[in-house]
Protein backbone atom coordinates (compact mmCIF):
# COMPACT_ATOMS: atom_id res chain seq x y z
CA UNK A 1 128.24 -38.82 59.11
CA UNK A 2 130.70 -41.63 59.61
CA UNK A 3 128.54 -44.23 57.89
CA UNK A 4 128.07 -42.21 54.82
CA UNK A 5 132.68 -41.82 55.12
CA UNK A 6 133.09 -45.26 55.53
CA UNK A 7 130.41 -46.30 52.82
CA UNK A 8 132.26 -43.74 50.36
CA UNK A 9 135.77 -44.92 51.08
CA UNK A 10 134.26 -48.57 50.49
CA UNK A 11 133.12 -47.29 47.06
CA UNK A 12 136.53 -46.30 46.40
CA UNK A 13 138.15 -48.73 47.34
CA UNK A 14 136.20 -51.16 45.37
CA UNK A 15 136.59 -48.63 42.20
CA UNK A 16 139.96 -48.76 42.67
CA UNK A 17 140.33 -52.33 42.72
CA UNK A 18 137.89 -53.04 39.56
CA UNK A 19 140.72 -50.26 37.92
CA UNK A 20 143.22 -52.78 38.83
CA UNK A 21 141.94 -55.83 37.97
CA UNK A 22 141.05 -54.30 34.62
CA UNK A 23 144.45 -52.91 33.94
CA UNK A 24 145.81 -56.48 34.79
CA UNK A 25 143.24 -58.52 32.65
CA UNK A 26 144.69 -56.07 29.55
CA UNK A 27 148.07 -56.64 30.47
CA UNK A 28 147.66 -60.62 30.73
CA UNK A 29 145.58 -60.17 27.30
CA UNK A 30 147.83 -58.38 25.57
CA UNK A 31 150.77 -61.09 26.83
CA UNK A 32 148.93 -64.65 26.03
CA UNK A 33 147.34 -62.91 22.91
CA UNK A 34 143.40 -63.53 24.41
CA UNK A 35 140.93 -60.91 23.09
CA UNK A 36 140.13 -58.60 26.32
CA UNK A 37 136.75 -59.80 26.63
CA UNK A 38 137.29 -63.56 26.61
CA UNK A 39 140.46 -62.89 29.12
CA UNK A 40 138.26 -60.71 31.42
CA UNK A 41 135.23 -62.61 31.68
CA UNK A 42 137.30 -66.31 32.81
CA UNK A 43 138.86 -63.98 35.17
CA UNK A 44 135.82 -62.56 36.61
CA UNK A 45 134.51 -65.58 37.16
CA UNK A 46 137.66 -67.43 38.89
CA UNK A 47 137.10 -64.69 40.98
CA UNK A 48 133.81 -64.82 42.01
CA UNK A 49 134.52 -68.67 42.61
């Protein structure tokens, strides 16, 4: 039972954080002007750096 807690709260977690980053990439798009896709994708990447 606890793994299967801890595995969903991880899930969360990492939902809620990919909600975030999204928001952020659309809110640094809409700022500098970058279409959402080309904005997204650098960051994505810097982050998996």
């Amino acid at each position: 039972m606890e793994d299967k807690t801890t595995d969903n709260l991880k899930i969360a977690l990492l939902a809620r954080m990919n909600v975030l980053v999204v928001r952020l990439f659309v809110f640094n798009g809409r700022k500098t002007g970058y279409s959402l896709n080309e904005n997204s994708l650098c960051g994505l990447k810097k982050l998996l750096k």
